[in-house]
C-alpha atoms as a PDB file:
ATOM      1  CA  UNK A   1      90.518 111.641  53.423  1.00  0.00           C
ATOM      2  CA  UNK A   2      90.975 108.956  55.910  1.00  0.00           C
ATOM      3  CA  UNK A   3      87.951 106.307  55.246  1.00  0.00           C
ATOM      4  CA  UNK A   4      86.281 105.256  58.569  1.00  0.00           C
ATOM      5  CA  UNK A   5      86.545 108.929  59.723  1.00  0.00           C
ATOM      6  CA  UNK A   6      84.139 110.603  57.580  1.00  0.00           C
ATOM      7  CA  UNK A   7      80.913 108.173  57.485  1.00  0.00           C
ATOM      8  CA  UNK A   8      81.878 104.941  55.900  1.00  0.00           C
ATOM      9  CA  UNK A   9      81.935 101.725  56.777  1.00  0.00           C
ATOM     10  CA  UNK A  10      84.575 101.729  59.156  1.00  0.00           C
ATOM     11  CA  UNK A  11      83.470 104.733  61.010  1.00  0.00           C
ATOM     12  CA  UNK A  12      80.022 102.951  61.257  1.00  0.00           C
ATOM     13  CA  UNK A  13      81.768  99.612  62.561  1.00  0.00           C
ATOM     14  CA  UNK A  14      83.095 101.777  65.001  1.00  0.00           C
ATOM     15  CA  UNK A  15      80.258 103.959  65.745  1.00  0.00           C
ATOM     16  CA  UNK A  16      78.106 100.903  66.214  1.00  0.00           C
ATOM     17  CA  UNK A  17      80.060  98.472  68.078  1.00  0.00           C
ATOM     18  CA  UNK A  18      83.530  99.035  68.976  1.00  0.00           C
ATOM     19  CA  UNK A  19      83.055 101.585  71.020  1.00  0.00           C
ATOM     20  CA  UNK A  20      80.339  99.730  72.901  1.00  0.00           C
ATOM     21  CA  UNK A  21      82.272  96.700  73.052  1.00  0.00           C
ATOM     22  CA  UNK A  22      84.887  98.435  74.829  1.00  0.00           C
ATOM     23  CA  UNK A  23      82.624 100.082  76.934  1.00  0.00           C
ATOM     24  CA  UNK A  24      80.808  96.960  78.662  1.00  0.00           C
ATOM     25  CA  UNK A  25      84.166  95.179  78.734  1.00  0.00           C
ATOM     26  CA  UNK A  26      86.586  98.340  80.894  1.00  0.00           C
ATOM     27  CA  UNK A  27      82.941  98.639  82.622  1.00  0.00           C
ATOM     28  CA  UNK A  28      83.085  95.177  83.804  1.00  0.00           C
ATOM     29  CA  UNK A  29      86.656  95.516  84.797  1.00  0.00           C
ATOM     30  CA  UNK A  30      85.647  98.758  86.803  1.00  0.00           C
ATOM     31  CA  UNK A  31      82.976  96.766  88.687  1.00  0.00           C
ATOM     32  CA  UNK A  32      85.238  93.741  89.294  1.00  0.00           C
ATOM     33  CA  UNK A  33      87.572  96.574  90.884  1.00  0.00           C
ATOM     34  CA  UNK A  34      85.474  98.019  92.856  1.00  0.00           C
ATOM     35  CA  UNK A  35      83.646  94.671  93.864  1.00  0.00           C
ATOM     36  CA  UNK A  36      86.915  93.843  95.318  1.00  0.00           C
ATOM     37  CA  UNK A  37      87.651  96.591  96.636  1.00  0.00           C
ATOM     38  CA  UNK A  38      84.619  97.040  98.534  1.00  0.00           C
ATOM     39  CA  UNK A  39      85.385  93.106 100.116  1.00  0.00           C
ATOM     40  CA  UNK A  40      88.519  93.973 101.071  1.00  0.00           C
ATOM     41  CA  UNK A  41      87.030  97.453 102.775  1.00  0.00           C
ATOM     42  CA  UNK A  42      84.397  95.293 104.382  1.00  0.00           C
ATOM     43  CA  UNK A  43      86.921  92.653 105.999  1.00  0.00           C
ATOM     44  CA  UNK A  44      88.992  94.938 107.232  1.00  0.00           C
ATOM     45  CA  UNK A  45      85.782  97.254 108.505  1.00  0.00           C
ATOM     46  CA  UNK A  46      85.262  93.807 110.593  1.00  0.00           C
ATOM     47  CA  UNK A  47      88.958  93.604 112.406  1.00  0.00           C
ATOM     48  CA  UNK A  48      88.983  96.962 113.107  1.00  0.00           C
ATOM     49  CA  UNK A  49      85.231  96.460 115.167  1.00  0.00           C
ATOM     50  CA  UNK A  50      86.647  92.986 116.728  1.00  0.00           C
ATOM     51  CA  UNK A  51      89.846  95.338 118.299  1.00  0.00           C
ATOM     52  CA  UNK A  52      86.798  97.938 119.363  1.00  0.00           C
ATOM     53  CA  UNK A  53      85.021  95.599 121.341  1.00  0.00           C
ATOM     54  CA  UNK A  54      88.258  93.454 122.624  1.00  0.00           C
ATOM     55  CA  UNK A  55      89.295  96.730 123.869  1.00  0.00           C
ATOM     56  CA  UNK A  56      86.003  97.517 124.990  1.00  0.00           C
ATOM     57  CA  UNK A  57      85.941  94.027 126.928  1.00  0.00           C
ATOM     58  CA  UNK A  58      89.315  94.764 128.622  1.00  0.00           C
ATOM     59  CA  UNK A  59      87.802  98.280 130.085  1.00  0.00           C
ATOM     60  CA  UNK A  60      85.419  96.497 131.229  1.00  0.00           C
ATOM     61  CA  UNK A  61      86.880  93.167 132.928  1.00  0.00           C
ATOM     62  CA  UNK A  62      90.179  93.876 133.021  1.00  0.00           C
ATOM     63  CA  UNK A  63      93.047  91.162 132.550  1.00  0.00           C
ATOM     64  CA  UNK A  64      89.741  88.931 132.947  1.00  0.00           C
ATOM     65  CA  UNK A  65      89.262  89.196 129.585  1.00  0.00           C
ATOM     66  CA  UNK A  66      91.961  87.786 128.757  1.00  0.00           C
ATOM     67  CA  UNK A  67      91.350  84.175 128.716  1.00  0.00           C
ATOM     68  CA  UNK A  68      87.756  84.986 126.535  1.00  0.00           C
ATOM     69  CA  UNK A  69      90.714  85.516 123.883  1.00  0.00           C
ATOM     70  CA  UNK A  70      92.521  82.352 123.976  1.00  0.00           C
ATOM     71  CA  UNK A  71      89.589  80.102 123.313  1.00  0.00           C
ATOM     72  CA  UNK A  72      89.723  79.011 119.409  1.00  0.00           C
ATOM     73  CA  UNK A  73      86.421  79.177 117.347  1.00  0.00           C
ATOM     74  CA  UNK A  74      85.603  82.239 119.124  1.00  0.00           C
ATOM     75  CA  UNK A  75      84.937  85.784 117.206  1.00  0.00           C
ATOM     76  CA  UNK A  76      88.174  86.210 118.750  1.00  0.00           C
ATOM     77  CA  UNK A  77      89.995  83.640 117.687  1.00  0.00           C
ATOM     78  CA  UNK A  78      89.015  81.954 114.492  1.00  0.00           C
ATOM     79  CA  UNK A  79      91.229  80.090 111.483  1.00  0.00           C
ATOM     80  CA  UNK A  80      94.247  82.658 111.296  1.00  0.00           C
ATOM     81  CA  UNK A  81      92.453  85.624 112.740  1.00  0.00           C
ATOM     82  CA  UNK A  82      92.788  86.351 116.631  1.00  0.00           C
ATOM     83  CA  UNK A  83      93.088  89.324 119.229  1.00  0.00           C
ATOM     84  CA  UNK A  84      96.589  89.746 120.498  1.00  0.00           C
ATOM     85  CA  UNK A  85      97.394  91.562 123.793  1.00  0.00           C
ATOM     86  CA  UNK A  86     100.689  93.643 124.655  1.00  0.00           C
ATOM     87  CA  UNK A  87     101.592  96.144 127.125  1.00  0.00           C
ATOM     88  CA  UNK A  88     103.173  99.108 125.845  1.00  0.00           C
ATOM     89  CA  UNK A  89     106.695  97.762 127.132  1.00  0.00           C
ATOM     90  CA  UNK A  90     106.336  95.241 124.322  1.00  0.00           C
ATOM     91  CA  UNK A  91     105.478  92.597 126.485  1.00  0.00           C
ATOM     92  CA  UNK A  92     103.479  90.196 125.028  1.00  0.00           C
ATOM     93  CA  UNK A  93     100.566  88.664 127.201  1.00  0.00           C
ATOM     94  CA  UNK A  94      97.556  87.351 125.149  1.00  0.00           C
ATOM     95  CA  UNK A  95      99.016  85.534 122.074  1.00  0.00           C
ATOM     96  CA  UNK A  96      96.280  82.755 120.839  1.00  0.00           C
ATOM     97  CA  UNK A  97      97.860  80.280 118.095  1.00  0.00           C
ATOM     98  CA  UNK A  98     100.931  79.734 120.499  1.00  0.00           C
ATOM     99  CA  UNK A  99     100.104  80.395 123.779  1.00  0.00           C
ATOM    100  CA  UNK A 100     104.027  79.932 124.982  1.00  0.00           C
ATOM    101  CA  UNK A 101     105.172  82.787 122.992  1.00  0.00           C
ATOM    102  CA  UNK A 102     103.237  84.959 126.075  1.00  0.00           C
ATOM    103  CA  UNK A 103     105.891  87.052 128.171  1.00  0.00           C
ATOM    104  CA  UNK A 104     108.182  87.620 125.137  1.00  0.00           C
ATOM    105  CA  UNK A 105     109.398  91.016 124.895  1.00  0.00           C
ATOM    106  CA  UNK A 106     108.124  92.151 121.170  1.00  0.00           C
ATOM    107  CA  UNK A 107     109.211  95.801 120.850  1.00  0.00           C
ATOM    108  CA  UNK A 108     111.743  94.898 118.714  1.00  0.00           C
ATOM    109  CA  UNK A 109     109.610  92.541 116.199  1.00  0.00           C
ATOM    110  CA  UNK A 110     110.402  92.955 112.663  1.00  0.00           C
ATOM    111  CA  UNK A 111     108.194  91.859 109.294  1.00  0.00           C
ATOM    112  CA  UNK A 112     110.492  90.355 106.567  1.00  0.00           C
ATOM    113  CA  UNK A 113     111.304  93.329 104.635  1.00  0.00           C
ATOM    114  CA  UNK A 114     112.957  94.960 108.319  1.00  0.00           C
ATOM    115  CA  UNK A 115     110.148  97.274 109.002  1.00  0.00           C
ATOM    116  CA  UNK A 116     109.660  97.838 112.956  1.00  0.00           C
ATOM    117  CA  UNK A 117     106.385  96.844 113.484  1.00  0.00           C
ATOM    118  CA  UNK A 118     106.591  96.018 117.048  1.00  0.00           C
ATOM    119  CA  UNK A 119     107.999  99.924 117.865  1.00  0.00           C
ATOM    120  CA  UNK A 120     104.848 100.975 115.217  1.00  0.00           C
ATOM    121  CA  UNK A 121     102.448  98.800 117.133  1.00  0.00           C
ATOM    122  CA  UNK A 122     103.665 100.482 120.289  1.00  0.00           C
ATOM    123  CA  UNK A 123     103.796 104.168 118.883  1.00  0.00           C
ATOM    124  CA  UNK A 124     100.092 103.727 117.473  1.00  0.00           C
ATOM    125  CA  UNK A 125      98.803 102.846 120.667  1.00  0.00           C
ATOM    126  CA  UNK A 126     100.837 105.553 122.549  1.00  0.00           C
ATOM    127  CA  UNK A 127      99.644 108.286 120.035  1.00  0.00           C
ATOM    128  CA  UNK A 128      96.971 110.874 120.558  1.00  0.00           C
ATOM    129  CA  UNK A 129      94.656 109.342 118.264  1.00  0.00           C
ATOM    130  CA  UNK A 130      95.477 105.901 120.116  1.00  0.00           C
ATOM    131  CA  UNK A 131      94.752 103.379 117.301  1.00  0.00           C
ATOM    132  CA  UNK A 132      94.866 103.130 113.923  1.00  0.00           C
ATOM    133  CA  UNK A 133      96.073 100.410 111.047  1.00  0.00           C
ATOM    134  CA  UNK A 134      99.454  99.467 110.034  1.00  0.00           C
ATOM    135  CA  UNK A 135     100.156  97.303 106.921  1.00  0.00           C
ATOM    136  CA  UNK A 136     103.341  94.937 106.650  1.00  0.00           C
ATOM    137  CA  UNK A 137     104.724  91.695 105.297  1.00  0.00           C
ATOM    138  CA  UNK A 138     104.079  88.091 107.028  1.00  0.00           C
ATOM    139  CA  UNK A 139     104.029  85.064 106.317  1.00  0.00           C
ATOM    140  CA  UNK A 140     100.747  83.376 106.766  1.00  0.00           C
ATOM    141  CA  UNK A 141     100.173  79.864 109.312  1.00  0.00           C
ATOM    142  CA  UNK A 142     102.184  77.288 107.939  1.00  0.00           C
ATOM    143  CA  UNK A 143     103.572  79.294 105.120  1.00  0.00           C
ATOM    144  CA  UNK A 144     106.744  80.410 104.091  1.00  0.00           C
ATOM    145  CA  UNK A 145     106.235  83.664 101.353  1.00  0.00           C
ATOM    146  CA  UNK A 146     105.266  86.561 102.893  1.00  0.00           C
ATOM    147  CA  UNK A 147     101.606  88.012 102.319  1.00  0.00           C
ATOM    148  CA  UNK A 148     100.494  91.339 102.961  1.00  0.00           C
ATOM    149  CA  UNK A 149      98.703  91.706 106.139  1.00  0.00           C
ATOM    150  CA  UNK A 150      96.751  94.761 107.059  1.00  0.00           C
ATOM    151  CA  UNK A 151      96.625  94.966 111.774  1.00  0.00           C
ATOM    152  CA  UNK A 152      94.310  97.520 113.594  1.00  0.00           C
ATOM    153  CA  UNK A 153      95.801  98.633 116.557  1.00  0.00           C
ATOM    154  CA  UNK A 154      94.417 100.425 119.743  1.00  0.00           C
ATOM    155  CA  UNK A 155      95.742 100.894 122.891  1.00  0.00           C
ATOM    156  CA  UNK A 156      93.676 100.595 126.233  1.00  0.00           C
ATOM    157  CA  UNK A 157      93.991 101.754 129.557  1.00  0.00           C
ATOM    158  CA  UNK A 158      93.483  99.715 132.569  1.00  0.00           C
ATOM    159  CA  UNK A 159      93.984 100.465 136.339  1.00  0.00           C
ATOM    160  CA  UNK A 160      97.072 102.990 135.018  1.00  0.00           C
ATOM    161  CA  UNK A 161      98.444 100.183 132.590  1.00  0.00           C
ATOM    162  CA  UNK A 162      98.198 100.676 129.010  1.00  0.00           C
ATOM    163  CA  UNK A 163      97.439  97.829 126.968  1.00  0.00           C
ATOM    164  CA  UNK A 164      97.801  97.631 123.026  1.00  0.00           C
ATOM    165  CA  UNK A 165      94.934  95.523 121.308  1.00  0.00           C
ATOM    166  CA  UNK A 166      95.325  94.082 117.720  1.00  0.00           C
ATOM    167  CA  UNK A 167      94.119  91.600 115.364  1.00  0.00           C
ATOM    168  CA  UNK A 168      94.830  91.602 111.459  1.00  0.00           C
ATOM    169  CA  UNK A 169      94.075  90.170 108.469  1.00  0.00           C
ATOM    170  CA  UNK A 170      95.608  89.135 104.964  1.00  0.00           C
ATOM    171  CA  UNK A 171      94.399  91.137 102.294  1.00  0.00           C
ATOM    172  CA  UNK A 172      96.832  89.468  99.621  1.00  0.00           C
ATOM    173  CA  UNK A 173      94.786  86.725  98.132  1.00  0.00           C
ATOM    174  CA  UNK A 174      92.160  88.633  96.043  1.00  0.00           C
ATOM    175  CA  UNK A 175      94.898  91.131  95.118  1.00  0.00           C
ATOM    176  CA  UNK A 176      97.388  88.838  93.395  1.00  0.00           C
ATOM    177  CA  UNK A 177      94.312  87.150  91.517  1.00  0.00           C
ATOM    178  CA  UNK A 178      93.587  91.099  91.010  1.00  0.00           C
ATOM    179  CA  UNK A 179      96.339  92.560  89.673  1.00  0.00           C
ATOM    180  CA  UNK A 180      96.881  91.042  86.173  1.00  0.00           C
ATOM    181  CA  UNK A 181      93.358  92.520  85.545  1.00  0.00           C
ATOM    182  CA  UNK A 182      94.571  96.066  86.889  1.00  0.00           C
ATOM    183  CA  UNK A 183      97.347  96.527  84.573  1.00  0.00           C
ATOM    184  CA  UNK A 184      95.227  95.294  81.497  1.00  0.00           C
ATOM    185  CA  UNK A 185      92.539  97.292  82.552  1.00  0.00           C
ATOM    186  CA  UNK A 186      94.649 100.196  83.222  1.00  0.00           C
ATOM    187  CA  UNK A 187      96.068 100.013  79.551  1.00  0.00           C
ATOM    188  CA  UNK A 188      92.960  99.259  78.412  1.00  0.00           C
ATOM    189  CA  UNK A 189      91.712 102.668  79.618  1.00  0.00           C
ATOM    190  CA  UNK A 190      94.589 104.179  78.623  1.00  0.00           C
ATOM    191  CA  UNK A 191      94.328 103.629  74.981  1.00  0.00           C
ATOM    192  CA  UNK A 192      90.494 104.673  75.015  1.00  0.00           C
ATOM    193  CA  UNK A 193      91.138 107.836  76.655  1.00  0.00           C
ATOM    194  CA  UNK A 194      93.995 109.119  74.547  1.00  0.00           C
ATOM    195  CA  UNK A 195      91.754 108.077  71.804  1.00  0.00           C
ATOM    196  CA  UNK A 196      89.314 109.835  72.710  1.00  0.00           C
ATOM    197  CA  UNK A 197      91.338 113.095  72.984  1.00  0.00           C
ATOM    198  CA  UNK A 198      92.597 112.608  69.691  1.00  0.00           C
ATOM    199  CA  UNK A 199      89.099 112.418  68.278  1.00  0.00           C
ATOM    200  CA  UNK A 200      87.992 115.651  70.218  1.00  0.00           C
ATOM    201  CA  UNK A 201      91.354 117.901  69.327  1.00  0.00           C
ATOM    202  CA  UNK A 202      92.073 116.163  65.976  1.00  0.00           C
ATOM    203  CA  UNK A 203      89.122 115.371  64.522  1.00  0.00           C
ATOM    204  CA  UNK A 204      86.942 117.768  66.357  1.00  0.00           C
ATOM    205  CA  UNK A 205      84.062 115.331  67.577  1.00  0.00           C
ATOM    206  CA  UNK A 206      82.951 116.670  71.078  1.00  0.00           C
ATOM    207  CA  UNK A 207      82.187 113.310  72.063  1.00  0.00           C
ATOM    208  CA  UNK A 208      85.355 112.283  72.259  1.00  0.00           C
ATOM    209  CA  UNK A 209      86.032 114.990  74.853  1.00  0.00           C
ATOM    210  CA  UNK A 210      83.428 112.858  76.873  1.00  0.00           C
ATOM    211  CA  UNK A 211      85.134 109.246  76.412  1.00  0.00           C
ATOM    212  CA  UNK A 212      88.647 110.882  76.994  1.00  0.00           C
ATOM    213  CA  UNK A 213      87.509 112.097  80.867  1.00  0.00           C
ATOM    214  CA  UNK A 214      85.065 109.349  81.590  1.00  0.00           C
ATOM    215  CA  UNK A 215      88.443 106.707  80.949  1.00  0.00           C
ATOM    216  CA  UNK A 216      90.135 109.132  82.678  1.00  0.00           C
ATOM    217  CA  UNK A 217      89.012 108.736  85.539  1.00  0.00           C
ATOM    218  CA  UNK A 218      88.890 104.740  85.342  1.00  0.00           C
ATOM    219  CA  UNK A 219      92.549 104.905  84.877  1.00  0.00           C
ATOM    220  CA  UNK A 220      92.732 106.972  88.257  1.00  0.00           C
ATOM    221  CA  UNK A 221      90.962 104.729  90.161  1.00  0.00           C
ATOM    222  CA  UNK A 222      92.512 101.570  89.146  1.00  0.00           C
ATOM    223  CA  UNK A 223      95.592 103.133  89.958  1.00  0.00           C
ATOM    224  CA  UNK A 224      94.576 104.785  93.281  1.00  0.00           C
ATOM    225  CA  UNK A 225      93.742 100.314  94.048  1.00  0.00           C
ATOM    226  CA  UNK A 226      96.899  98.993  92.994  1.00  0.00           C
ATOM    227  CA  UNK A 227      98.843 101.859  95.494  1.00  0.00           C
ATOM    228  CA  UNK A 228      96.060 100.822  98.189  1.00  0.00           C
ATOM    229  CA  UNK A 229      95.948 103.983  98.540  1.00  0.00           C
ATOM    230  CA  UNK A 230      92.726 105.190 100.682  1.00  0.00           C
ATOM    231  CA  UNK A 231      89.945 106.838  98.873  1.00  0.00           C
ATOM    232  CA  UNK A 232      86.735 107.849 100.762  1.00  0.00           C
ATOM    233  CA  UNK A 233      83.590 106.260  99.049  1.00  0.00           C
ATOM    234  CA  UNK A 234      81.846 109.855  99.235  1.00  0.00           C
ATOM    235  CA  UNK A 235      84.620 110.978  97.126  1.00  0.00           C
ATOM    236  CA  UNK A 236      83.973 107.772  94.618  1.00  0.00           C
ATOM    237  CA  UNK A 237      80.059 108.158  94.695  1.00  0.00           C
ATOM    238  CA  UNK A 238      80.421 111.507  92.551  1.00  0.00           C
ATOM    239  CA  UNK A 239      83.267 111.194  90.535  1.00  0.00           C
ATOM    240  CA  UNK A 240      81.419 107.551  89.137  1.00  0.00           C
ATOM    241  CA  UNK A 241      78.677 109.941  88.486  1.00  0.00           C
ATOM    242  CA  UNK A 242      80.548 112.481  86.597  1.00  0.00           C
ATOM    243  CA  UNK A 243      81.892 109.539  84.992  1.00  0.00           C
ATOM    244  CA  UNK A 244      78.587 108.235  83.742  1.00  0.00           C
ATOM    245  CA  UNK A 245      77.002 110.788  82.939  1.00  0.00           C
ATOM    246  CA  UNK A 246      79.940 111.736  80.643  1.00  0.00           C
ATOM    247  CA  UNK A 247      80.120 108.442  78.796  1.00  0.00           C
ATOM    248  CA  UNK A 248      75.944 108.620  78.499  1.00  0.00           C
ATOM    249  CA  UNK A 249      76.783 112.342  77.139  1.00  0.00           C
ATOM    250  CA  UNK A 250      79.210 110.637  74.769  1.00  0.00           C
ATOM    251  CA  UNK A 251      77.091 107.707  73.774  1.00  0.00           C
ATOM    252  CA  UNK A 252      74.537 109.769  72.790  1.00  0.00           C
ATOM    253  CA  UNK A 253      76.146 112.486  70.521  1.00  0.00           C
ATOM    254  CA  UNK A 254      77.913 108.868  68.749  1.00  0.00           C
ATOM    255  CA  UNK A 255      74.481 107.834  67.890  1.00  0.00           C
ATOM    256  CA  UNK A 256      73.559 111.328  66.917  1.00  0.00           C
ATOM    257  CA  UNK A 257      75.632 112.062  64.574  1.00  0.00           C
ATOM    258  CA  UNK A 258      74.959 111.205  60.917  1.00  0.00           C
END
């Protein structure tokens, strides 16, 4: 028999500190995900109110408003975040950092890769919803590689002219730093979970049944952040719990066995 499996010394080095070794070090990985994760949600939580209220201001005062966004060190224009103003036409007419590029016709505006963001910007605003976010590549102030830059858009009615509201941000930063730690983590997690299932169909420990779906479903969400895809937290809230309370389960029966 394989020593390590059946209650020597190995197995106990596992039992008693591999296992949680592993698990405070893919934890802390998990929280440094979702840490960032939650930043990035909470940045972009703030653009999307700033276009809300610029909007909101333009209902309210009209092309008036207008000049409330050109003034730097603003909420509206701050560093390399600002409200920008088009009509639908894809005429620009509020355009902070460079004030001269006002009157330009944008519909045609493409990011770096070729993707027609100035037609999206126009079709969001146009749509029935009316807003929403678009995500594209763009060089940042005084930069030359793109970044990735996330824009809420809204469009905004006014005396029978529709306006389109926007301001963005750059998500990138975090993400690079980020993303060697994803694909560690996520082979990390990997390994521990097809251990796991070996252990519970092999060697026919039901704990490992509860390590196998617990990493599981860390290797789904790190993946579900390096797509940005979006993932509603009150769909995260109880699948973390199921995850918990399945590597507890698992923890325990470890320790319980003799």
């Amino acid at each position: 028999m394989l020593r390590g499996i059946d209650g020597s010394g190995l197995y106990l080095k596992t039992k008693y500190l591999v296992f949680p070794v592993l698990l405070v070090l893919l934890s802390a990985f998990l929280v440094i995900g979702y840490v960032n994760q939650t930043e990035q949600s909470q940045r972009k939580d703030t653009i999307k109110e700033r276009v809300i209220e610029a909007a909101n201001l333009i209902e309210d005062k009209g092309e008036a408003a207008f000049s409330e966004f050109r003034q730097e060190g603003t909420k509206w224009f701050r560093d390399d975040t600002y409200v920008f103003v088009w009509m639908t036409d894809g005429i620009r007419v509020v355009y902070p950092p460079d004030p001269s590029g006002e009157g330009q016709n944008m519909s045609m505006l493409l990011d770096v890769t070729g993707k027609a963001i100035g037609r999206l910007f126009i079709e969001i605003a146009l749509s029935d919803e009316g807003e929403g976010w678009i995500d594209y590549s763009w060089p940042k102030p005084e930069e030359t590689e793109p970044s990735s830059k996330h824009t809420y858009i809204k469009g905004v009615t006014v005396d029978e002219q529709t306006f389109l509201v926007g301001s963005g941000v750059y998500l990138d930063t975090s993400a690079n730093v980020m993303k060697p730690l994803q694909y560690f983590s996520i082979t990390m997690e990997t390994v521990v979970a097809a251990t796991g299932l070996f252990i519970a169909v092999r060697k026919k420990r039901i704990f490992g049944y509860g390590i196998f779906l617990t990493f599981l479903i860390y290797v789904v969400y790190d993946l579900v952040n390096l797509l940005q895809l979006e993932v509603s937290e009150f769909t995260l809230y109880p699948v973390f719990f199921v995850a918990t309370l399945s590597i507890v389960w698992a923890t325990l029966l470890i320790y319980m066995e003799k």
